[in-house]
PDB file of N, CA and C in Angstrom:
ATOM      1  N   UNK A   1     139.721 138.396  98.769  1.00  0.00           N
ATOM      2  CA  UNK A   1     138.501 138.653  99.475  1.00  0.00           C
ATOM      3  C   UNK A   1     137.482 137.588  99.064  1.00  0.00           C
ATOM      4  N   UNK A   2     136.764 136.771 100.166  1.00  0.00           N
ATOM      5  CA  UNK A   2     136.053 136.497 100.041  1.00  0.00           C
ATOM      6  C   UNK A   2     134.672 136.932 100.292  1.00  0.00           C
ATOM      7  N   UNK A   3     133.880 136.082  99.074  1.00  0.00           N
ATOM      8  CA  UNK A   3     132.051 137.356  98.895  1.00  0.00           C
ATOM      9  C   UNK A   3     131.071 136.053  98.736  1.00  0.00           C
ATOM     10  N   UNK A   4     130.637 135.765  99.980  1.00  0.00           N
ATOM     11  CA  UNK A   4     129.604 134.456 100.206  1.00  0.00           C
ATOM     12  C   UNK A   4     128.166 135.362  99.745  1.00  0.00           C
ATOM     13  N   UNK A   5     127.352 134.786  99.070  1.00  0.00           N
ATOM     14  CA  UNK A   5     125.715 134.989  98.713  1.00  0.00           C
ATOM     15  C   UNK A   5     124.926 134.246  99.096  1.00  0.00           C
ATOM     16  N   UNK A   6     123.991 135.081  99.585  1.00  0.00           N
ATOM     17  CA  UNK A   6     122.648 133.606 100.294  1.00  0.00           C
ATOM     18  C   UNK A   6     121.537 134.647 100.146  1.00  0.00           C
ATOM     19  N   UNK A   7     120.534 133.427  99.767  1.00  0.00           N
ATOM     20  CA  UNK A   7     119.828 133.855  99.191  1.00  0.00           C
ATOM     21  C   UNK A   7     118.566 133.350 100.225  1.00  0.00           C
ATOM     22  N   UNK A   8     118.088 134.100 100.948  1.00  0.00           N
ATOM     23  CA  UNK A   8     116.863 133.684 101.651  1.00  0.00           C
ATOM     24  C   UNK A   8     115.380 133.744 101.626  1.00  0.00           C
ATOM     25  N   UNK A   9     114.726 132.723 101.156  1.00  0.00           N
ATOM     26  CA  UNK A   9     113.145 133.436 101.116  1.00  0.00           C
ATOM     27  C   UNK A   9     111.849 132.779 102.405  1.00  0.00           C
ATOM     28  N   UNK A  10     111.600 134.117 102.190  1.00  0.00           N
ATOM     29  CA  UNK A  10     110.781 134.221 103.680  1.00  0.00           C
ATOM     30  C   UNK A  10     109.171 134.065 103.312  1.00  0.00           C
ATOM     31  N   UNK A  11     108.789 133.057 104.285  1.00  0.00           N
ATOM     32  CA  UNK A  11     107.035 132.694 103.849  1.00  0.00           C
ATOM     33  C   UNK A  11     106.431 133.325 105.230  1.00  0.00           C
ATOM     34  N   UNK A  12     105.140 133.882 104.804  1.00  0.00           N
ATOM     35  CA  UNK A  12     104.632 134.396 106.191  1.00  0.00           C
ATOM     36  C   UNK A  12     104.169 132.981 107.006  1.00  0.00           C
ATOM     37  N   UNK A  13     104.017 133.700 108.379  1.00  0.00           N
ATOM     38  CA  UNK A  13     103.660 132.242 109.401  1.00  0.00           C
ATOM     39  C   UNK A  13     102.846 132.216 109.026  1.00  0.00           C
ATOM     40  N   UNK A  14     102.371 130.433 109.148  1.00  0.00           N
ATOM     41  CA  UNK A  14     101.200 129.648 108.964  1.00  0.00           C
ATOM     42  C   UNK A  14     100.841 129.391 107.719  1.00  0.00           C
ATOM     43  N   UNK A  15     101.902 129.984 106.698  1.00  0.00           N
ATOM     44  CA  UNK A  15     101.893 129.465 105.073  1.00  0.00           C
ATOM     45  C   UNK A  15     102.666 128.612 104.840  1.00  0.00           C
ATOM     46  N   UNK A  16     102.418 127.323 103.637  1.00  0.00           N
ATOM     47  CA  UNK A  16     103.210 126.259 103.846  1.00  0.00           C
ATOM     48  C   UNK A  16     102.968 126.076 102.266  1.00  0.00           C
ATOM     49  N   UNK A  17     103.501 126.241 101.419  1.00  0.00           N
ATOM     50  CA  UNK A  17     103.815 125.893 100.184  1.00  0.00           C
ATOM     51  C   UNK A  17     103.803 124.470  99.429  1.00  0.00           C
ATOM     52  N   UNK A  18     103.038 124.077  99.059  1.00  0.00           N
ATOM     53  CA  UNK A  18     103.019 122.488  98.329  1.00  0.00           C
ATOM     54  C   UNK A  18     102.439 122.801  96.925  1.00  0.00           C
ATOM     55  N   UNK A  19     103.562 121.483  96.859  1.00  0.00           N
ATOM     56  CA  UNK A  19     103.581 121.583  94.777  1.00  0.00           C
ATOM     57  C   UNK A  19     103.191 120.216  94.667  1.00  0.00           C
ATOM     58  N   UNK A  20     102.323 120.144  93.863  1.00  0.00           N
ATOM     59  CA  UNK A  20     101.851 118.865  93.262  1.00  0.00           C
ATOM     60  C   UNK A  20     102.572 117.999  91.997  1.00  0.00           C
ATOM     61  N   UNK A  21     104.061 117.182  91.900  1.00  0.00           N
ATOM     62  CA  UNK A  21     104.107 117.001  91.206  1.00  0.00           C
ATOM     63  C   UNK A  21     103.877 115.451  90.543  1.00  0.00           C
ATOM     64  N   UNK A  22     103.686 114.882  89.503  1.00  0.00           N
ATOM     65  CA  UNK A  22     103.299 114.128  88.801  1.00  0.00           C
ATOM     66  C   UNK A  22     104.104 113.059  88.167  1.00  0.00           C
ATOM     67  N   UNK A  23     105.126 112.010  88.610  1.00  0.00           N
ATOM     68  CA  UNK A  23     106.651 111.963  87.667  1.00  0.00           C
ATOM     69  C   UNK A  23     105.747 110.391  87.073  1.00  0.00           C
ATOM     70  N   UNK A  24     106.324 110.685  85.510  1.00  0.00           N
ATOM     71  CA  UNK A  24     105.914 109.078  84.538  1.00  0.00           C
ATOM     72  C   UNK A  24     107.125 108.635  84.483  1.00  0.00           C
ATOM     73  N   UNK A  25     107.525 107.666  85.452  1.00  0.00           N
ATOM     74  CA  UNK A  25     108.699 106.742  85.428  1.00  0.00           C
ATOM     75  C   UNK A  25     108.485 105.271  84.205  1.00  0.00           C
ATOM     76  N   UNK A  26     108.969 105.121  83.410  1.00  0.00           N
ATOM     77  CA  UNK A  26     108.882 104.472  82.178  1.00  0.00           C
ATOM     78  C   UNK A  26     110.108 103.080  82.028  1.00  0.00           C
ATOM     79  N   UNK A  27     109.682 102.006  81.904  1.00  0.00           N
ATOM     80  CA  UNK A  27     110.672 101.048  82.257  1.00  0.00           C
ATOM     81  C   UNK A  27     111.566 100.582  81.374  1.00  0.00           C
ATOM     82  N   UNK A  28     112.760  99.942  81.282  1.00  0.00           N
ATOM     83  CA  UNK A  28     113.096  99.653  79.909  1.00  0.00           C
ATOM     84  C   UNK A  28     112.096  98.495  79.021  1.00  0.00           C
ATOM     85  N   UNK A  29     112.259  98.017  79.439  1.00  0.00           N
ATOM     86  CA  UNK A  29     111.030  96.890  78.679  1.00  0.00           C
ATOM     87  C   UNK A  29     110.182  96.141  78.851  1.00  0.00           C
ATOM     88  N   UNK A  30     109.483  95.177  78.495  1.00  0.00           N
ATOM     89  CA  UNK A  30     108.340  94.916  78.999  1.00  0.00           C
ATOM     90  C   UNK A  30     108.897  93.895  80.039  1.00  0.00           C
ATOM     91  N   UNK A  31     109.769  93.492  80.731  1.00  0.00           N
ATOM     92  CA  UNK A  31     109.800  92.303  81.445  1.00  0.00           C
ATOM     93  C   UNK A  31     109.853  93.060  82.970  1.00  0.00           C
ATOM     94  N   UNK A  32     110.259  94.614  83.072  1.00  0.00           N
ATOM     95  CA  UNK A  32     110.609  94.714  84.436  1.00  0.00           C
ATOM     96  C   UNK A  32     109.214  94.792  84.982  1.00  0.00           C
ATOM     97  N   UNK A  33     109.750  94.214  86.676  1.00  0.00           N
ATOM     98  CA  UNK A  33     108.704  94.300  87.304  1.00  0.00           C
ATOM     99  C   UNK A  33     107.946  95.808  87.909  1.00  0.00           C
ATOM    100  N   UNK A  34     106.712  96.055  87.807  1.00  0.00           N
ATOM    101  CA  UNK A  34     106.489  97.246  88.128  1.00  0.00           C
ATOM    102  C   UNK A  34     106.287  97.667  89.555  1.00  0.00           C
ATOM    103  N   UNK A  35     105.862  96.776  90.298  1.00  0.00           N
ATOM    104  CA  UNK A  35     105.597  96.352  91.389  1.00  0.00           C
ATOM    105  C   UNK A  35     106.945  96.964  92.294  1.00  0.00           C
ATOM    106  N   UNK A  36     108.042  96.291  91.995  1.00  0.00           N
ATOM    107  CA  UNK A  36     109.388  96.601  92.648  1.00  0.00           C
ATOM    108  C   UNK A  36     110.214  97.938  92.246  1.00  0.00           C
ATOM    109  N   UNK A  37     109.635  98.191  90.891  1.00  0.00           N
ATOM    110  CA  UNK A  37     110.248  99.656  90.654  1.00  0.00           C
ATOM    111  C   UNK A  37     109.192 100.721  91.322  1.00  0.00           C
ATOM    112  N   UNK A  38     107.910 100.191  91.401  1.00  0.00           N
ATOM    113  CA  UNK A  38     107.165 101.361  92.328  1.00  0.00           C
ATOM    114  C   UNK A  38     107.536 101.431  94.170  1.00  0.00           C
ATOM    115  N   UNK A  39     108.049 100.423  94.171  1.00  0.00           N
ATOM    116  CA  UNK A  39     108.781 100.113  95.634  1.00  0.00           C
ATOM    117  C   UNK A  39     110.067 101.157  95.336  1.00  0.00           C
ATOM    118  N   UNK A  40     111.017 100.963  94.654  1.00  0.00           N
ATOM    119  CA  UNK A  40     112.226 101.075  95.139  1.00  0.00           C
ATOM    120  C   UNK A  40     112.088 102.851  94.610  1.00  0.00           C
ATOM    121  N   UNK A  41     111.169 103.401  93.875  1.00  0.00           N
ATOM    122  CA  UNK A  41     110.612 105.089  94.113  1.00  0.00           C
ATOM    123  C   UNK A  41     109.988 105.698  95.074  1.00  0.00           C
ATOM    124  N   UNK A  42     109.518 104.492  96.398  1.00  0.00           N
ATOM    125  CA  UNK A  42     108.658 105.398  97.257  1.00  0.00           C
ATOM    126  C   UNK A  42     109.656 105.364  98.220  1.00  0.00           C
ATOM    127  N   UNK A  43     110.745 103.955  98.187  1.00  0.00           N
ATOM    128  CA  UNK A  43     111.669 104.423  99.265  1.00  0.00           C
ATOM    129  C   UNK A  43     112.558 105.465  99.510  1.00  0.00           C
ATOM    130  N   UNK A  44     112.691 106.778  98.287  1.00  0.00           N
ATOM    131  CA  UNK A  44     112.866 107.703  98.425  1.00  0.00           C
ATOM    132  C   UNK A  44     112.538 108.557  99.836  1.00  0.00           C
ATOM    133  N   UNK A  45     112.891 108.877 100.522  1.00  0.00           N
ATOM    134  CA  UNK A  45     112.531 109.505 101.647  1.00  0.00           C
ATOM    135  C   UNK A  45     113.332 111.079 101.828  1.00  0.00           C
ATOM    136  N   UNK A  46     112.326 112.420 102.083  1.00  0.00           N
ATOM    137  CA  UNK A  46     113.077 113.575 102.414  1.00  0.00           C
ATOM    138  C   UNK A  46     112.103 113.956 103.389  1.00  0.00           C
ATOM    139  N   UNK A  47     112.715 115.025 103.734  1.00  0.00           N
ATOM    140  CA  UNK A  47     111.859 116.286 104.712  1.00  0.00           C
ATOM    141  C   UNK A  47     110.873 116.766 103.610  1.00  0.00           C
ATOM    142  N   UNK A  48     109.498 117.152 103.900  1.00  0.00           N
ATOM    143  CA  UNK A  48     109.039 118.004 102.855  1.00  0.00           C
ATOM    144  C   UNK A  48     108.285 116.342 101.383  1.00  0.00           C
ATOM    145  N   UNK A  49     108.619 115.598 101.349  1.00  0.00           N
ATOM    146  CA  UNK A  49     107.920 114.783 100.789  1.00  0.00           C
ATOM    147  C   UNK A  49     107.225 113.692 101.133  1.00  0.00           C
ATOM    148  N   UNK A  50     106.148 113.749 100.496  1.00  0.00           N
ATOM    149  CA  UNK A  50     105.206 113.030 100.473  1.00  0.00           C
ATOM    150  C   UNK A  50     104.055 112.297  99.742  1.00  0.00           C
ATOM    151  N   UNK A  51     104.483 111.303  99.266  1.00  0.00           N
ATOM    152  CA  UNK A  51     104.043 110.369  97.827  1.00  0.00           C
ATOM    153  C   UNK A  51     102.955 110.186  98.372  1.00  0.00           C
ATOM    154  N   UNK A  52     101.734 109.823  97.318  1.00  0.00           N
ATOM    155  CA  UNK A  52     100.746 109.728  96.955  1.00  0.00           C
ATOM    156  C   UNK A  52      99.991 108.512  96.269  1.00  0.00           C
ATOM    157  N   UNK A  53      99.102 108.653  95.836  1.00  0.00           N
ATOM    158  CA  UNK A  53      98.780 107.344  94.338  1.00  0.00           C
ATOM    159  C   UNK A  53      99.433 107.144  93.087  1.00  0.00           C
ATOM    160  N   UNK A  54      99.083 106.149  92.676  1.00  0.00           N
ATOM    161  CA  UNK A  54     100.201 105.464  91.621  1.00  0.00           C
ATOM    162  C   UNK A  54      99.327 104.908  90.812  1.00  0.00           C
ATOM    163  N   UNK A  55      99.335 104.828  89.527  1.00  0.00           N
ATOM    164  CA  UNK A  55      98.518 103.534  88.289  1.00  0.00           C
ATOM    165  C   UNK A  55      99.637 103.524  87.045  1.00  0.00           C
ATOM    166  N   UNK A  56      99.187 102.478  86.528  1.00  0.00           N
ATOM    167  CA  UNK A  56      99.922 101.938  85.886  1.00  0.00           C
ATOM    168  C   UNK A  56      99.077 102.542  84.614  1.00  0.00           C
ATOM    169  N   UNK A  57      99.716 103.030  83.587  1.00  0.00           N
ATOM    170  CA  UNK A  57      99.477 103.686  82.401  1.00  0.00           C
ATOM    171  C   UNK A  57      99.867 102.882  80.687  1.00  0.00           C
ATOM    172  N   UNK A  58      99.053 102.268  80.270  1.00  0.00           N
ATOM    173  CA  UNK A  58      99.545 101.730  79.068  1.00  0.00           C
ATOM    174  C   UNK A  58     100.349 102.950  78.123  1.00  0.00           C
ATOM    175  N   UNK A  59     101.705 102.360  77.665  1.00  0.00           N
ATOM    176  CA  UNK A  59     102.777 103.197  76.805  1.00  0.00           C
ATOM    177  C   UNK A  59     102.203 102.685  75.090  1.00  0.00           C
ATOM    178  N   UNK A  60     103.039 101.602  75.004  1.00  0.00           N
ATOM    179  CA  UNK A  60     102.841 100.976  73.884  1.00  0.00           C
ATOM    180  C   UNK A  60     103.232  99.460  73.695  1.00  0.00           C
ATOM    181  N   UNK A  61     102.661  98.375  72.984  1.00  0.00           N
ATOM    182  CA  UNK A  61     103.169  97.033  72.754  1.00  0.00           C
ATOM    183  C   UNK A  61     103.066  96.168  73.725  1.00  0.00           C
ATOM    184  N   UNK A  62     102.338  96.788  74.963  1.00  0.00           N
ATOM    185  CA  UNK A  62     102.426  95.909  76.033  1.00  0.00           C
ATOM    186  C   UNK A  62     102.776  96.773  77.911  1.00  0.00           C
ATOM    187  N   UNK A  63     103.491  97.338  77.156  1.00  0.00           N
ATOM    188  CA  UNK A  63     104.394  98.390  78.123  1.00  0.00           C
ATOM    189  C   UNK A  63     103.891  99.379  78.963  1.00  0.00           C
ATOM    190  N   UNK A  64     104.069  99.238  80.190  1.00  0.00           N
ATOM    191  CA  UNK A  64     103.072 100.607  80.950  1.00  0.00           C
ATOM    192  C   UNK A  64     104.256 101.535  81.792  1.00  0.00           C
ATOM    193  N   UNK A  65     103.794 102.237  82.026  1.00  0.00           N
ATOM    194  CA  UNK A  65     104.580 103.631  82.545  1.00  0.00           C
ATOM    195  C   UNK A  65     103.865 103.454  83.889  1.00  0.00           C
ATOM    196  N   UNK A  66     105.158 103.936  84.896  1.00  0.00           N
ATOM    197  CA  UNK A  66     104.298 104.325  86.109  1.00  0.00           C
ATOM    198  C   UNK A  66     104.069 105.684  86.614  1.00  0.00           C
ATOM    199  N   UNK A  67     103.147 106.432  86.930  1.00  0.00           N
ATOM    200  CA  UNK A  67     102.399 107.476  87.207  1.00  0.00           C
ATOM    201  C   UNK A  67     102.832 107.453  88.629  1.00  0.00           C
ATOM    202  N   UNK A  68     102.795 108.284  89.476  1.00  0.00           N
ATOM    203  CA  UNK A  68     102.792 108.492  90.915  1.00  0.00           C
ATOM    204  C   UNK A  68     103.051 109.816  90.990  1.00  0.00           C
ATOM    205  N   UNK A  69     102.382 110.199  92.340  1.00  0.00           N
ATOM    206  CA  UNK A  69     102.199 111.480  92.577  1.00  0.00           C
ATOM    207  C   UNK A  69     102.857 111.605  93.746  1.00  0.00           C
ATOM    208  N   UNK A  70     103.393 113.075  93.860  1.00  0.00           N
ATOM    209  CA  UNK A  70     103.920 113.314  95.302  1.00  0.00           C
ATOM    210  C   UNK A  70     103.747 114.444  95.441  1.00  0.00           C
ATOM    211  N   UNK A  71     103.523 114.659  96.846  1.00  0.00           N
ATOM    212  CA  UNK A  71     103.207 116.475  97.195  1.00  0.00           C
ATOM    213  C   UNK A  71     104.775 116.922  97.790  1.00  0.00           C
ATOM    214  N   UNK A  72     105.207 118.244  97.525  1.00  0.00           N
ATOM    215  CA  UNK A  72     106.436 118.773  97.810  1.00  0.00           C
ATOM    216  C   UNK A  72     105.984 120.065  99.039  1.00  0.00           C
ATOM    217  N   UNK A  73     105.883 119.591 100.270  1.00  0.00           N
ATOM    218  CA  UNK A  73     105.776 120.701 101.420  1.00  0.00           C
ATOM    219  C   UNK A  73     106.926 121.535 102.121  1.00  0.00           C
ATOM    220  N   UNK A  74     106.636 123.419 101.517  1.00  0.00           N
ATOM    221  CA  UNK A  74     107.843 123.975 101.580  1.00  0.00           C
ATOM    222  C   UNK A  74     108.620 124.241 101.002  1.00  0.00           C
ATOM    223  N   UNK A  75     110.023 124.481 101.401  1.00  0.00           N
ATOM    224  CA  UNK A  75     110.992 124.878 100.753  1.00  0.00           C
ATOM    225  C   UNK A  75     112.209 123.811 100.946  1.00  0.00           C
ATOM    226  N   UNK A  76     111.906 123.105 101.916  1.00  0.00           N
ATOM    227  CA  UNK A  76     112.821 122.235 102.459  1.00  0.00           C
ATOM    228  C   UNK A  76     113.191 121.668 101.357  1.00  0.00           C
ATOM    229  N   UNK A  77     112.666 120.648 100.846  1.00  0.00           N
ATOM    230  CA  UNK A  77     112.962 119.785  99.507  1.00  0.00           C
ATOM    231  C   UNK A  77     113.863 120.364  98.136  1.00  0.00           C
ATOM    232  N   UNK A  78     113.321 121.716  98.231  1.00  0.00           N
ATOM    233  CA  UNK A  78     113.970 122.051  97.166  1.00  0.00           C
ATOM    234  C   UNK A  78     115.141 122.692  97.445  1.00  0.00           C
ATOM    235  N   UNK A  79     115.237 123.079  98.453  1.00  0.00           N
ATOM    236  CA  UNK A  79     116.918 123.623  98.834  1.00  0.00           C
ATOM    237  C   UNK A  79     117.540 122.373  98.739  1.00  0.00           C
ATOM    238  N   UNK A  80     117.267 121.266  99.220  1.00  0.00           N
ATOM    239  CA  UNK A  80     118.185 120.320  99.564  1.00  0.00           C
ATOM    240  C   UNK A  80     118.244 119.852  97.871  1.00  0.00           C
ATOM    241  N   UNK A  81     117.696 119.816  97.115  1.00  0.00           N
ATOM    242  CA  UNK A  81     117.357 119.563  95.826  1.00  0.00           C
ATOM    243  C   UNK A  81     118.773 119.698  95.214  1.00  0.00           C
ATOM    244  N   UNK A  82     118.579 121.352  95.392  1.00  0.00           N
ATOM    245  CA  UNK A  82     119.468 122.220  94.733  1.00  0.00           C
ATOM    246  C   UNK A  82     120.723 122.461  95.121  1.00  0.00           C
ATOM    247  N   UNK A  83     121.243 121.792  96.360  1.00  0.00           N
ATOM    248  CA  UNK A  83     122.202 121.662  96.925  1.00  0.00           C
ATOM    249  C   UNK A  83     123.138 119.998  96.593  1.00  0.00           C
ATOM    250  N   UNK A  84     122.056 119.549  96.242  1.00  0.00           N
ATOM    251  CA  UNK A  84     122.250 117.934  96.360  1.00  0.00           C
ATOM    252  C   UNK A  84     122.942 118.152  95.025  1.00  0.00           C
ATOM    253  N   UNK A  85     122.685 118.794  94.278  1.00  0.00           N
ATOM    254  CA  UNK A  85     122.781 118.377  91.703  1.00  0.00           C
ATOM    255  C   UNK A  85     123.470 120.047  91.897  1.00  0.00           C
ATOM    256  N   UNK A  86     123.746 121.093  92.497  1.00  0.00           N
ATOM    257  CA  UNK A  86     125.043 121.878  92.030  1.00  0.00           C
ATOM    258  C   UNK A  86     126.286 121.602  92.521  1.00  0.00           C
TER     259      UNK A  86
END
């Protein structure tokens, strides 16, 4: 016997759920370019996302971290999330 589970969650109409999250992408060392690693993170593309501003954050010795923000609208993103890494 097979026993399928689904798990459905229901938002009332005209509610739309967004999460603000924050990711510090950190480079290996001081030579990479930041410029092209902030490129090759926005070409990320889903349903439900939508990047934001970016600065460059001193780490240490020279070294900066990149900051960028993205808003997560829905549920879309994260099903596919969670479907994509189980």
């Amino acid at each position: 016997m097979n026993i399928i589970f689904l798990n459905f969650s229901f938002v009332e109409p005209g509610t739309i759920a967004k999460s603000n999250v924050i990711l510090d992408v950190k480079p290996w060392d001081d030579e990479t370019n930041m410029a092209d690693l902030e490129a090759a993170v926005r070409t990320i593309q889903m349903d439900g996302l939508v990047w934001g501003v970016s600065k460059l954050v001193p780490l240490a010795y020279g070294i900066k971290k990149l900051q960028i923000v993205c808003v997560v609208e829905g549920n879309l993103l994260q099903l596919y999330l969670y479907s994509l890494y189980s």
